[in-house]
N, C-alpha and C. Protein backbone atom coordinates (compact mmCIF):
# COMPACT_ATOMS: atom_id res chain seq x y z
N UNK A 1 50.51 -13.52 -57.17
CA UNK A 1 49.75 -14.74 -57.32
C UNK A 1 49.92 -15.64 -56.09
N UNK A 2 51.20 -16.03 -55.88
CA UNK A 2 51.47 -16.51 -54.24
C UNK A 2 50.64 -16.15 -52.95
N UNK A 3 50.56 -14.71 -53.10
CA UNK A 3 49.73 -14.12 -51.51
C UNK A 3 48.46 -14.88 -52.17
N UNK A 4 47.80 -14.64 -53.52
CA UNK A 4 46.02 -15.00 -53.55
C UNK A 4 46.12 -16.14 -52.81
N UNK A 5 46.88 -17.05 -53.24
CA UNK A 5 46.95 -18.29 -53.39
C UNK A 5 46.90 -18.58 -51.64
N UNK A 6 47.73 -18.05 -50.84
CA UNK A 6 47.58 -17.69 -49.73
C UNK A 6 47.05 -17.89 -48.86
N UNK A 7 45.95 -16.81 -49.07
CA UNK A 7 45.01 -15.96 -48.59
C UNK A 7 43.71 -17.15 -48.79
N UNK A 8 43.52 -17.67 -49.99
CA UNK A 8 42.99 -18.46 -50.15
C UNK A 8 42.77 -19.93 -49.17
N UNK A 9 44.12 -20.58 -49.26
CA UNK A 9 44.34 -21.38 -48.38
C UNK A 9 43.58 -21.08 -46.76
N UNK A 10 44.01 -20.02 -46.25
CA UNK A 10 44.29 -19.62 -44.59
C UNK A 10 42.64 -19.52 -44.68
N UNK A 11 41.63 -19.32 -45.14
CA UNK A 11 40.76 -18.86 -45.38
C UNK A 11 39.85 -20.68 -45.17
N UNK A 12 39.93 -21.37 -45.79
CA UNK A 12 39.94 -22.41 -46.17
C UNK A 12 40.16 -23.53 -45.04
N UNK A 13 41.45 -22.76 -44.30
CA UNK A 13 41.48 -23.49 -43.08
C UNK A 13 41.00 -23.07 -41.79
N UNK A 14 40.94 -21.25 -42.03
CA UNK A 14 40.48 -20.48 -40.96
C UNK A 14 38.37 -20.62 -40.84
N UNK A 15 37.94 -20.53 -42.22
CA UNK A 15 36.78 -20.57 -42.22
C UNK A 15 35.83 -21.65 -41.41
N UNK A 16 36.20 -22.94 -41.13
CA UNK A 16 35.59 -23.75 -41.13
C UNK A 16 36.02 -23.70 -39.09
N UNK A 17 36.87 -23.35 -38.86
CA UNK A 17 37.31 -22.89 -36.98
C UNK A 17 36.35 -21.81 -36.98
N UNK A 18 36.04 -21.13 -36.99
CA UNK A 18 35.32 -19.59 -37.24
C UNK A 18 34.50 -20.09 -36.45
N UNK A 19 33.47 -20.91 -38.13
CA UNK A 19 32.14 -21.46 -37.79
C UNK A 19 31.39 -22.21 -36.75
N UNK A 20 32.62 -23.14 -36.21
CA UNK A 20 32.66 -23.76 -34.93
C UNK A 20 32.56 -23.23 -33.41
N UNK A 21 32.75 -21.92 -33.84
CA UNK A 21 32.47 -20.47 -32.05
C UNK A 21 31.79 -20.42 -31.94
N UNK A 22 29.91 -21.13 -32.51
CA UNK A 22 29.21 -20.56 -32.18
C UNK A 22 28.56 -21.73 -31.56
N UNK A 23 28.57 -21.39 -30.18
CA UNK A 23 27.55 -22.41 -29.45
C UNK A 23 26.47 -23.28 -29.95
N UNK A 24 26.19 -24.87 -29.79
CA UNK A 24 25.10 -25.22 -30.18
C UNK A 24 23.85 -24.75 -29.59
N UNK A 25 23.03 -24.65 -30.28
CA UNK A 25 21.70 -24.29 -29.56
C UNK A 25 21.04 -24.91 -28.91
N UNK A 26 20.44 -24.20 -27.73
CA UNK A 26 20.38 -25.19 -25.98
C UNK A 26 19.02 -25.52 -26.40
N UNK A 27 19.03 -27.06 -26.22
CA UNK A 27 17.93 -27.95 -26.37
C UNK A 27 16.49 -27.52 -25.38
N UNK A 28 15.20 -26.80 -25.74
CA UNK A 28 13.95 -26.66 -25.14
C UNK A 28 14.06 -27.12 -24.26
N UNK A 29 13.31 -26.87 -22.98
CA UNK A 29 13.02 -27.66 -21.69
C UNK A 29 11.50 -26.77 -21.25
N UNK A 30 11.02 -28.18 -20.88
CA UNK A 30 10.02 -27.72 -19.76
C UNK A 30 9.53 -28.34 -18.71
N UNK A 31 8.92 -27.34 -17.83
CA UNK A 31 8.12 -28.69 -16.90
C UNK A 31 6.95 -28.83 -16.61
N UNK A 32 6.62 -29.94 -16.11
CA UNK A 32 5.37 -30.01 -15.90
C UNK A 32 4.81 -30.57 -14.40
N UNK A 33 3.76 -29.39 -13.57
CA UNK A 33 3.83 -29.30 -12.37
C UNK A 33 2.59 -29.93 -12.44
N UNK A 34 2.57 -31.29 -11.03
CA UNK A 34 1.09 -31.76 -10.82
C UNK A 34 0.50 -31.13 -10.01
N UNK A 35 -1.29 -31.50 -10.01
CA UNK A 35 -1.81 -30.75 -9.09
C UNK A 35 -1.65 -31.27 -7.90
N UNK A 36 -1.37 -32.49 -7.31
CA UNK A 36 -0.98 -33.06 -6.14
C UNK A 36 0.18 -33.07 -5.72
N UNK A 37 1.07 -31.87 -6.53
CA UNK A 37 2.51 -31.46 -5.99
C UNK A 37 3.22 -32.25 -6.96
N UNK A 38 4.26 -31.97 -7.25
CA UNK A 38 5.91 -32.34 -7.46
C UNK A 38 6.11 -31.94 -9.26
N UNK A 39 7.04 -32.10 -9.68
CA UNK A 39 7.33 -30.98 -10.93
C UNK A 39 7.95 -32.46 -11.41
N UNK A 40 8.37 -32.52 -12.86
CA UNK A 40 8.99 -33.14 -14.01
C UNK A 40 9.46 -32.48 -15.00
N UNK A 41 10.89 -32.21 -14.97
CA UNK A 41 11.60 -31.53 -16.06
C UNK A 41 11.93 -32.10 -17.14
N UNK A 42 11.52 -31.31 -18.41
CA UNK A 42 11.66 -32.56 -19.85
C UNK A 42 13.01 -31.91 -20.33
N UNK A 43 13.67 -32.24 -21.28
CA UNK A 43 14.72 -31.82 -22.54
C UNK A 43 13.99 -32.16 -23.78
N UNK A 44 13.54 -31.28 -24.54
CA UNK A 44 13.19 -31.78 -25.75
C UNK A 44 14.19 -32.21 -26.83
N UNK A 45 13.72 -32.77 -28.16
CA UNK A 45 14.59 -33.39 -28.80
C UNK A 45 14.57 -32.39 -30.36
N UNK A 46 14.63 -31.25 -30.85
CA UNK A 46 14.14 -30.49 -32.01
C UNK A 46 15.19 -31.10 -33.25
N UNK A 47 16.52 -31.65 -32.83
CA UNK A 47 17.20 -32.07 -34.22
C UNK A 47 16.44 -33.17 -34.50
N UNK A 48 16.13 -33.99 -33.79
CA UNK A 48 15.63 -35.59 -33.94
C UNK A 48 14.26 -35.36 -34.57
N UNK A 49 13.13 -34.81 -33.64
CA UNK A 49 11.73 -34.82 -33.91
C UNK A 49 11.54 -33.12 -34.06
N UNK A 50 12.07 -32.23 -35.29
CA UNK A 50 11.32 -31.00 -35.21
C UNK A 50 9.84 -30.68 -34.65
N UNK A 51 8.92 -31.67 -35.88
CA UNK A 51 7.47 -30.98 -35.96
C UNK A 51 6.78 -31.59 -34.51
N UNK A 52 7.31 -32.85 -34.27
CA UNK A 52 6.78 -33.05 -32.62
C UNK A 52 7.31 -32.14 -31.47
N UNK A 53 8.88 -31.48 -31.42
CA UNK A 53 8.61 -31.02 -30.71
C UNK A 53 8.40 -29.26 -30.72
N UNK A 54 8.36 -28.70 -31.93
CA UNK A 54 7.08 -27.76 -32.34
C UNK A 54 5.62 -27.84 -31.29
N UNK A 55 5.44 -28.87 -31.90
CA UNK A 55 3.72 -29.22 -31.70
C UNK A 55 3.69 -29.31 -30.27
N UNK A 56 4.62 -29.77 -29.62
CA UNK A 56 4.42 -29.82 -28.05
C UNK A 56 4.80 -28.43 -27.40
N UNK A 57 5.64 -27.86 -27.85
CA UNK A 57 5.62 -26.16 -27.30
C UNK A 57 4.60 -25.35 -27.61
N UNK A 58 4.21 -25.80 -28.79
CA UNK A 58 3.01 -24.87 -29.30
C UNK A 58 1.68 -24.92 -28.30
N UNK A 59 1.60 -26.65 -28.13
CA UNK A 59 0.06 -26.53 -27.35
C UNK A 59 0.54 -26.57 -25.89
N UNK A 60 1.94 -26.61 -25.48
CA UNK A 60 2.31 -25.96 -23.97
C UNK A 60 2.18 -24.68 -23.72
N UNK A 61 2.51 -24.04 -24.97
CA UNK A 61 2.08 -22.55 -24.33
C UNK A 61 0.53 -22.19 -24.50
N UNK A 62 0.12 -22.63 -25.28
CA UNK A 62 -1.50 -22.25 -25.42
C UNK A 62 -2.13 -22.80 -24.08
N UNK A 63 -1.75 -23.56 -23.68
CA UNK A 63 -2.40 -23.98 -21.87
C UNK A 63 -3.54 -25.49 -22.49
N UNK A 64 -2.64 -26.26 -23.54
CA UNK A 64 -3.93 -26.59 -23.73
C UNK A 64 -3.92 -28.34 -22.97
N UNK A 65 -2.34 -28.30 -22.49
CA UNK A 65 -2.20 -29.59 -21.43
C UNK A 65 -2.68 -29.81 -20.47
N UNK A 66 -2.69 -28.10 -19.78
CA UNK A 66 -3.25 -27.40 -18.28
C UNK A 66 -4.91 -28.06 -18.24
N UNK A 67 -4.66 -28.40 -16.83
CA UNK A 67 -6.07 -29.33 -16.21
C UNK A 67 -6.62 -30.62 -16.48
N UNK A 68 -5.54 -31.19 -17.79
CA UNK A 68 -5.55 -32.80 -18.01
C UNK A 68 -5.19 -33.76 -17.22
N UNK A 69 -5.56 -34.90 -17.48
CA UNK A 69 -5.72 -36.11 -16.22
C UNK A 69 -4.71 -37.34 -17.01
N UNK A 70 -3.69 -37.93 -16.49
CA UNK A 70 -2.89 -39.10 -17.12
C UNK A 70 -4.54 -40.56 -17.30
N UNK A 71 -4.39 -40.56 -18.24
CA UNK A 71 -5.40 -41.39 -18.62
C UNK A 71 -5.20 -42.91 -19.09
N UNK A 72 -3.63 -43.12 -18.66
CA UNK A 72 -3.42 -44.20 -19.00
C UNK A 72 -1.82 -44.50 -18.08
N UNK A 73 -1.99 -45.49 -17.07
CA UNK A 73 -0.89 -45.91 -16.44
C UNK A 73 -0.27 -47.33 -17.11
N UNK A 74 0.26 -47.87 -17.11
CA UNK A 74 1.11 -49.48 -17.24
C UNK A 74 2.63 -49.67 -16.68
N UNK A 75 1.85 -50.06 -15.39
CA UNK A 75 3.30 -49.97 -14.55
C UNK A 75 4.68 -50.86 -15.46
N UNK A 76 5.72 -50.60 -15.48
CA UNK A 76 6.74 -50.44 -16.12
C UNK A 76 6.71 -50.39 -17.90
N UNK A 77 5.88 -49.87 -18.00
CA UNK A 77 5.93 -49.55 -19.38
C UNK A 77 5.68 -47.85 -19.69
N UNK A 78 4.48 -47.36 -18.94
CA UNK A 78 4.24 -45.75 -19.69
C UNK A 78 3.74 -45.58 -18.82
N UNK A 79 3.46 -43.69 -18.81
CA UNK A 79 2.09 -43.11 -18.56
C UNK A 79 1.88 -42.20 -19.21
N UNK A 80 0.72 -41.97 -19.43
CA UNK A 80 0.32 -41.21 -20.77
C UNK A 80 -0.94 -40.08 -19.88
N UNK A 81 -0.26 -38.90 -21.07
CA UNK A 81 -1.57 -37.51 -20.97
C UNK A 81 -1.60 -37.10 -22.63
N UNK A 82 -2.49 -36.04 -22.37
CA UNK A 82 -2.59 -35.04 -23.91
C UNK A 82 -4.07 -35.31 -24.40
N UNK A 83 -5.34 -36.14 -23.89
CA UNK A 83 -6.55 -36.41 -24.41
C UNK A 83 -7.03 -35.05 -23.58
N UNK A 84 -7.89 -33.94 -24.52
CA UNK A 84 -8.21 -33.07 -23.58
C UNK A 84 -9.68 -33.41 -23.30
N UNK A 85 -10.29 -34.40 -23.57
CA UNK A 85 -11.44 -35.08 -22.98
C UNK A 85 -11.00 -35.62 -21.72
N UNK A 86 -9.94 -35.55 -20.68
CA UNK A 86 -9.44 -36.04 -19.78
C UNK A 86 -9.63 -35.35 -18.66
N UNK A 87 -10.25 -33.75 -19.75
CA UNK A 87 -10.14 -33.11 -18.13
C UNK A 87 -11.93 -32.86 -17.57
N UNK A 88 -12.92 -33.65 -18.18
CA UNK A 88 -13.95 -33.28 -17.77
C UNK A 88 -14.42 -35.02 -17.55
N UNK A 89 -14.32 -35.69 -18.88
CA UNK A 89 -14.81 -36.77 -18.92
C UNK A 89 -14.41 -38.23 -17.57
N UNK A 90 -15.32 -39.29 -17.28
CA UNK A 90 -15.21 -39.66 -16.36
C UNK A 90 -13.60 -40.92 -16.83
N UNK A 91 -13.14 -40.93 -15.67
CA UNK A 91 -11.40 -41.95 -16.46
C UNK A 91 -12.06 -43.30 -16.95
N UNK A 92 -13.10 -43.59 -16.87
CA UNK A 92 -13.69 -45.07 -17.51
C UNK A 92 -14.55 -44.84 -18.28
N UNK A 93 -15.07 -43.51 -18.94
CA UNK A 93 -15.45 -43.24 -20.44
C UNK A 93 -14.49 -44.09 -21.17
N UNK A 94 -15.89 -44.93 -22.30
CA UNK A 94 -15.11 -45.29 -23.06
C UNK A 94 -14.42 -44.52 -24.22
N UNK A 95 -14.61 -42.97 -24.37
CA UNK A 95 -14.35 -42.22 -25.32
C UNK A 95 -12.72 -41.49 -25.10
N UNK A 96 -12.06 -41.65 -23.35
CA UNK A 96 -11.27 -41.64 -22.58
C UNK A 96 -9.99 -42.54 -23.35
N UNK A 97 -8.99 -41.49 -23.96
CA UNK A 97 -7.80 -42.16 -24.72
C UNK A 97 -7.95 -41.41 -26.06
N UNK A 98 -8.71 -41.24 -26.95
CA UNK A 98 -9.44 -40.99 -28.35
C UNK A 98 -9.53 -39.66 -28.55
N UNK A 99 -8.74 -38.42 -27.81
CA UNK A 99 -8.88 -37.10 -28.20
C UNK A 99 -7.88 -37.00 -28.46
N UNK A 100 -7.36 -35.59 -29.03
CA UNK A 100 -6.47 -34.59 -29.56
C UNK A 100 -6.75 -33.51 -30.36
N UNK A 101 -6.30 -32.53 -30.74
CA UNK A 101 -5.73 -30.88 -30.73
C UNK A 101 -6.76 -30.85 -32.01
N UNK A 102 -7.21 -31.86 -32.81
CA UNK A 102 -7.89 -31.63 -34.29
C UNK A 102 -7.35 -31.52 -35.51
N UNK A 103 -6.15 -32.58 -35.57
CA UNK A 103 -5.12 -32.10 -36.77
C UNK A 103 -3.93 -33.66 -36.15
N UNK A 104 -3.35 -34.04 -36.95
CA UNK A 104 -1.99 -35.04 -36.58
C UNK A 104 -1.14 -34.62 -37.16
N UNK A 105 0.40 -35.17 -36.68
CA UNK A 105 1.69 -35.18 -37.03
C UNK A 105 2.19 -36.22 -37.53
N UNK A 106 3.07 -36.03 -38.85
CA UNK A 106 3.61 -36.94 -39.41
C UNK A 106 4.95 -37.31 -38.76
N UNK A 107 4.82 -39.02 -38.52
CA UNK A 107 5.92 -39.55 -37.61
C UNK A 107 7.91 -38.85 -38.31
N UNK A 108 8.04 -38.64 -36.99
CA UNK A 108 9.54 -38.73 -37.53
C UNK A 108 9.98 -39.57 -36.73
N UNK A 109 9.94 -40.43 -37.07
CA UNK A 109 11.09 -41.80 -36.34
C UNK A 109 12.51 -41.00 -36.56
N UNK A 110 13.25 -41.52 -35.02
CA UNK A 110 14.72 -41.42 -35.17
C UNK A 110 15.46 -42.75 -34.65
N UNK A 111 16.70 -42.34 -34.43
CA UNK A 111 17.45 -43.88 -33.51
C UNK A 111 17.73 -43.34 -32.02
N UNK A 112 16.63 -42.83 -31.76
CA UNK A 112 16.16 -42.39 -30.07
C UNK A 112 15.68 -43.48 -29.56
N UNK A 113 16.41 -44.41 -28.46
CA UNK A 113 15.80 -45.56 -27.76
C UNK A 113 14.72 -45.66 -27.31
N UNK A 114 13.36 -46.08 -26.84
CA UNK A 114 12.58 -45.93 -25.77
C UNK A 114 13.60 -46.54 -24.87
N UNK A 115 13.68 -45.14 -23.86
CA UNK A 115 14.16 -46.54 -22.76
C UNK A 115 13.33 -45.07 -21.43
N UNK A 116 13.84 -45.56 -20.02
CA UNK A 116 13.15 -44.79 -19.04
C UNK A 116 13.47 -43.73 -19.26
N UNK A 117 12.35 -42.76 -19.09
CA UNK A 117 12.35 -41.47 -18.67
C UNK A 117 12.15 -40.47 -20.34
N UNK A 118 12.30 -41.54 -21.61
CA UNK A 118 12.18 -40.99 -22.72
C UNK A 118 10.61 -40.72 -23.01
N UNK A 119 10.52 -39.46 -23.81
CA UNK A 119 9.08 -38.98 -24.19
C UNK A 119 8.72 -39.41 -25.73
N UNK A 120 7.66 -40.70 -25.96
CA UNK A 120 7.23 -40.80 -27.02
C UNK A 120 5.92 -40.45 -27.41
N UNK A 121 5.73 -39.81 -28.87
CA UNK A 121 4.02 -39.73 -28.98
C UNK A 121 3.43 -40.66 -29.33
N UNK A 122 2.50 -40.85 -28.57
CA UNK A 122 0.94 -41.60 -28.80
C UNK A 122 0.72 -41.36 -30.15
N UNK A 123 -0.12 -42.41 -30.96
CA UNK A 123 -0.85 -42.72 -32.02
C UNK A 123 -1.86 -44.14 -32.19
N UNK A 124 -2.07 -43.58 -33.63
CA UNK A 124 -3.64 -44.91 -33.60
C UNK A 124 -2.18 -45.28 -34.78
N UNK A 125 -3.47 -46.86 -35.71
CA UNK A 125 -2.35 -47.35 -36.38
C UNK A 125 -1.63 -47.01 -37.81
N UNK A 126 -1.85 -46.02 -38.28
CA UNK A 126 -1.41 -45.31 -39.14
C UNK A 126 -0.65 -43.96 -38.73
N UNK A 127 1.12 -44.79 -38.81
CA UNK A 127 1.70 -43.47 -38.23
C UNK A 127 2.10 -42.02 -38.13
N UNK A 128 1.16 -41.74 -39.51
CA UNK A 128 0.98 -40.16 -39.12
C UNK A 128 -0.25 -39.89 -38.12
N UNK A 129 -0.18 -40.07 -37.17
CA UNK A 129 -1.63 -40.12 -36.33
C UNK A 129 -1.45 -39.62 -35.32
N UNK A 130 -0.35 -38.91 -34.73
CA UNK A 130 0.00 -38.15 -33.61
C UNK A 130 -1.07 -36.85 -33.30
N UNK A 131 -0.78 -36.15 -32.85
CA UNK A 131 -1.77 -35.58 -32.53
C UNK A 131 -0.91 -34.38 -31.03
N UNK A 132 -1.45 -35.03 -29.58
CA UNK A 132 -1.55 -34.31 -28.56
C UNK A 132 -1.26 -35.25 -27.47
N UNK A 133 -1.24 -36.75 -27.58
CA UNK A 133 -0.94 -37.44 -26.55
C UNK A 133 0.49 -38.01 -26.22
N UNK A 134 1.09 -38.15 -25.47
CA UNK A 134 2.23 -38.43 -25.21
C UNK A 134 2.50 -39.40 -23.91
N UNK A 135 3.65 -40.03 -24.26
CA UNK A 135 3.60 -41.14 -23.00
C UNK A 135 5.74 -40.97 -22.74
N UNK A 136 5.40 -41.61 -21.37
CA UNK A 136 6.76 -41.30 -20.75
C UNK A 136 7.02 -42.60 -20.36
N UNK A 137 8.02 -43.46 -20.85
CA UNK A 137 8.47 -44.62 -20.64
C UNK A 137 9.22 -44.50 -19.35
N UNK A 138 8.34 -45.37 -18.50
CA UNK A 138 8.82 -46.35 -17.12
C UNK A 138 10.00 -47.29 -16.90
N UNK A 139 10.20 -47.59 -18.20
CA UNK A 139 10.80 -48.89 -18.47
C UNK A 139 11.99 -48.88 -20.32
N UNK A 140 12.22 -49.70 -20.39
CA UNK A 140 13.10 -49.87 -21.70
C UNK A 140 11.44 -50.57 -22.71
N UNK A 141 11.42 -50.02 -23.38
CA UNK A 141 10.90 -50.94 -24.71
C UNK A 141 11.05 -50.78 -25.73
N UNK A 142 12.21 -51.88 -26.52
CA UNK A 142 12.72 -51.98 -27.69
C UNK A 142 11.90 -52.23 -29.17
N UNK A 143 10.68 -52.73 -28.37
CA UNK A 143 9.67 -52.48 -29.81
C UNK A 143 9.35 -51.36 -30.08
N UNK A 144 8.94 -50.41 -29.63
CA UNK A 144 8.68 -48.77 -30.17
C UNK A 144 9.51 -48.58 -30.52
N UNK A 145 10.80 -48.62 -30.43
CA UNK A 145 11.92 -48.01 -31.56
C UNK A 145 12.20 -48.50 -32.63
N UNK A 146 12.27 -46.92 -33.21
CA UNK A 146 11.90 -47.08 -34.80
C UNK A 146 10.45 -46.92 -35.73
N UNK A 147 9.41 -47.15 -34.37
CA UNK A 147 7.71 -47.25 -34.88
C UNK A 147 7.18 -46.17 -34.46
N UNK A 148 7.88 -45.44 -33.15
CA UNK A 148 6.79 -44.36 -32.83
C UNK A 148 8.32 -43.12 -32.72
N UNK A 149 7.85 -42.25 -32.39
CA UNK A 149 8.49 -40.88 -32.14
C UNK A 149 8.86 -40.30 -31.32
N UNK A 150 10.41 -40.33 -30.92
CA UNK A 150 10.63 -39.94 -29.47
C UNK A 150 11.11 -38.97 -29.54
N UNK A 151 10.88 -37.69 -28.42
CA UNK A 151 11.13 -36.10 -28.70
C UNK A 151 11.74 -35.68 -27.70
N UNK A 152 11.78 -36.35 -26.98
CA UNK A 152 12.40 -35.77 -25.19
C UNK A 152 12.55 -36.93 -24.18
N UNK A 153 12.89 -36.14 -23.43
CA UNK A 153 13.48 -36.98 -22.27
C UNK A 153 13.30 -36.49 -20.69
N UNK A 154 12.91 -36.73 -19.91
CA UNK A 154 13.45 -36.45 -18.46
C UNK A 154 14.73 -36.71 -18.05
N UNK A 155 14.87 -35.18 -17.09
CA UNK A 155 15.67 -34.97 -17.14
C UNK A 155 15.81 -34.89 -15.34
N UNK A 156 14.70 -34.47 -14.85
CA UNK A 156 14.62 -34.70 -13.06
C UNK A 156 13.04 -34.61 -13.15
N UNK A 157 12.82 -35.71 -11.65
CA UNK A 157 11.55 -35.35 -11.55
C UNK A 157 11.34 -36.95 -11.85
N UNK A 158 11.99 -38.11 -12.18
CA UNK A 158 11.65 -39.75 -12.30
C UNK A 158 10.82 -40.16 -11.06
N UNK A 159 10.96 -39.51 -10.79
CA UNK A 159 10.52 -40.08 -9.06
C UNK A 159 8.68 -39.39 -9.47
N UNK A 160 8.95 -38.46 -9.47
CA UNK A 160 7.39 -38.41 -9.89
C UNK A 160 6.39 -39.09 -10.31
N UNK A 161 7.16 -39.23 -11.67
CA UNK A 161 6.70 -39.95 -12.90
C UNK A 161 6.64 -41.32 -12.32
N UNK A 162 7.03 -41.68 -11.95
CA UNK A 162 7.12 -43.47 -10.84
C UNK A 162 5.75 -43.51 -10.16
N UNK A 163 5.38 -42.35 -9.55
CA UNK A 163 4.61 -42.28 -8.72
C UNK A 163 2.82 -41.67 -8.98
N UNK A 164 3.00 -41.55 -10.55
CA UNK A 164 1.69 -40.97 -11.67
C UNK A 164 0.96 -42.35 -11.10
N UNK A 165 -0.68 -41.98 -11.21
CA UNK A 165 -2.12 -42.96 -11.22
C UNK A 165 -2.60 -42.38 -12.33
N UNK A 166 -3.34 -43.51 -12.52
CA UNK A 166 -4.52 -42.91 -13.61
C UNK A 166 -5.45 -41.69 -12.54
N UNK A 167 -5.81 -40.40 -13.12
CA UNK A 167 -6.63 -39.36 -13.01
C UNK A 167 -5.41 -38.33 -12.11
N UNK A 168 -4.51 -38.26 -11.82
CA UNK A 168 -3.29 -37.59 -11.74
C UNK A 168 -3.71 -36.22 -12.59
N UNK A 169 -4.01 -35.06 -11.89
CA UNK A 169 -4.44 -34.01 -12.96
C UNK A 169 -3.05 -32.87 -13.12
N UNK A 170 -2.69 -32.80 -14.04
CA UNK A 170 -1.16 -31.79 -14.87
C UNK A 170 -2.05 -30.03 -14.32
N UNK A 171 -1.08 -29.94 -13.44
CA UNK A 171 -1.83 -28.44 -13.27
C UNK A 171 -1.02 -27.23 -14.28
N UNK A 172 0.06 -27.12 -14.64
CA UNK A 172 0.18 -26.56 -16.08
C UNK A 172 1.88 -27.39 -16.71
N UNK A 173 1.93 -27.39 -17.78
CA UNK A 173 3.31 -27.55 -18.40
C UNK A 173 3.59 -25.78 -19.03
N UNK A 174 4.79 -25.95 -18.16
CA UNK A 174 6.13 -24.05 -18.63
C UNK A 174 6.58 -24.55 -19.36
N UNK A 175 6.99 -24.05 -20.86
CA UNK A 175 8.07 -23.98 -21.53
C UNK A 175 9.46 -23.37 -20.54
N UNK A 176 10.58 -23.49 -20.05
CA UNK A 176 11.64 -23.09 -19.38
C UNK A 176 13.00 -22.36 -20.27
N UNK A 177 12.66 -23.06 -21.52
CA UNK A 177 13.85 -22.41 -22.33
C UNK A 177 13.63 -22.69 -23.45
């Protein structure tokens, strides 16, 4: 009865070290190369925002970012892509801002800051309204947190992103890992 008893214990204390050998799983990355040169490496966020960042690998590999235009600058606040009316339509259509994939995502807010270099999704005002657009904070802004959905981050490549205009065309986003 002593050894069960044991065996039991060591088990109890051994089980839970075991479980701990196994590496966490390495956070998505990709990048995204402009057509006027220079690259931006993201880290995605999958514990925080699963289905956003799902939804952003999904339509990165389908190519469906490839040949879009940043359609929205605000120097120290964002710049934003993902309208695929961006890549034909003129940047002062008023219909310019108002696309996505044909389907939205329901927000997962986390306690992910906006602050620089973080990736939040775009929406209208009902926050399951995500979709395909995404914006990359320039700057800190403490009002989006908590209201919108942040999935990633930059990770190199700020200097780029500093340097986005409106009609800036994304010549493809790689998934990297």
């Amino acid at each position: 009865m002593n050894r069960v008893l044991a065996l039991a214990v060591a088990l109890l204390v051994v089980a839970p070290a075991l479980a701990q050998d196994k590496p966490p799983a390495k956070a998505p990355t990709a990048v995204i190369m402009l057509e006027k040169g220079g690259q931006i490496t993201l880290e995605l966020f999958p514990t925080d925002a699963p289905k956003h960042v799902e939804n952003f690998l999904k339509l990165a590999r389908a190519g469906f970012y490839d040949g879009q235009r940043f359609h929205r600058v605000v120097p120290g606040f964002v710049v934003q892509l993902g309208d695929p009316k961006s890549k034909t339509l003129p940047m002062d259509h008023p219909d310019m801002g108002t696309g996505g994939p044909g389907y939205t995502v329901n927000a997962e807010f986390n306690s992910r800051k906006f602050e620089r270099g973080v990736l939040g999704m775009a929406r209208g005002n009902d926050p399951n309204s995500a979709g395909s657009q995404f914006y990359i904070m320039l700057g800190p802004a403490s009002h989006l947190d908590g209201q919108y959905t942040a999935f990633g981050r930059v990770v190199s490549g700020m200097e780029v992103v500093d340097g986005i205009k409106v009609g800036d065309r994304v010549k493809s986003i790689k998934i990297t890992s």
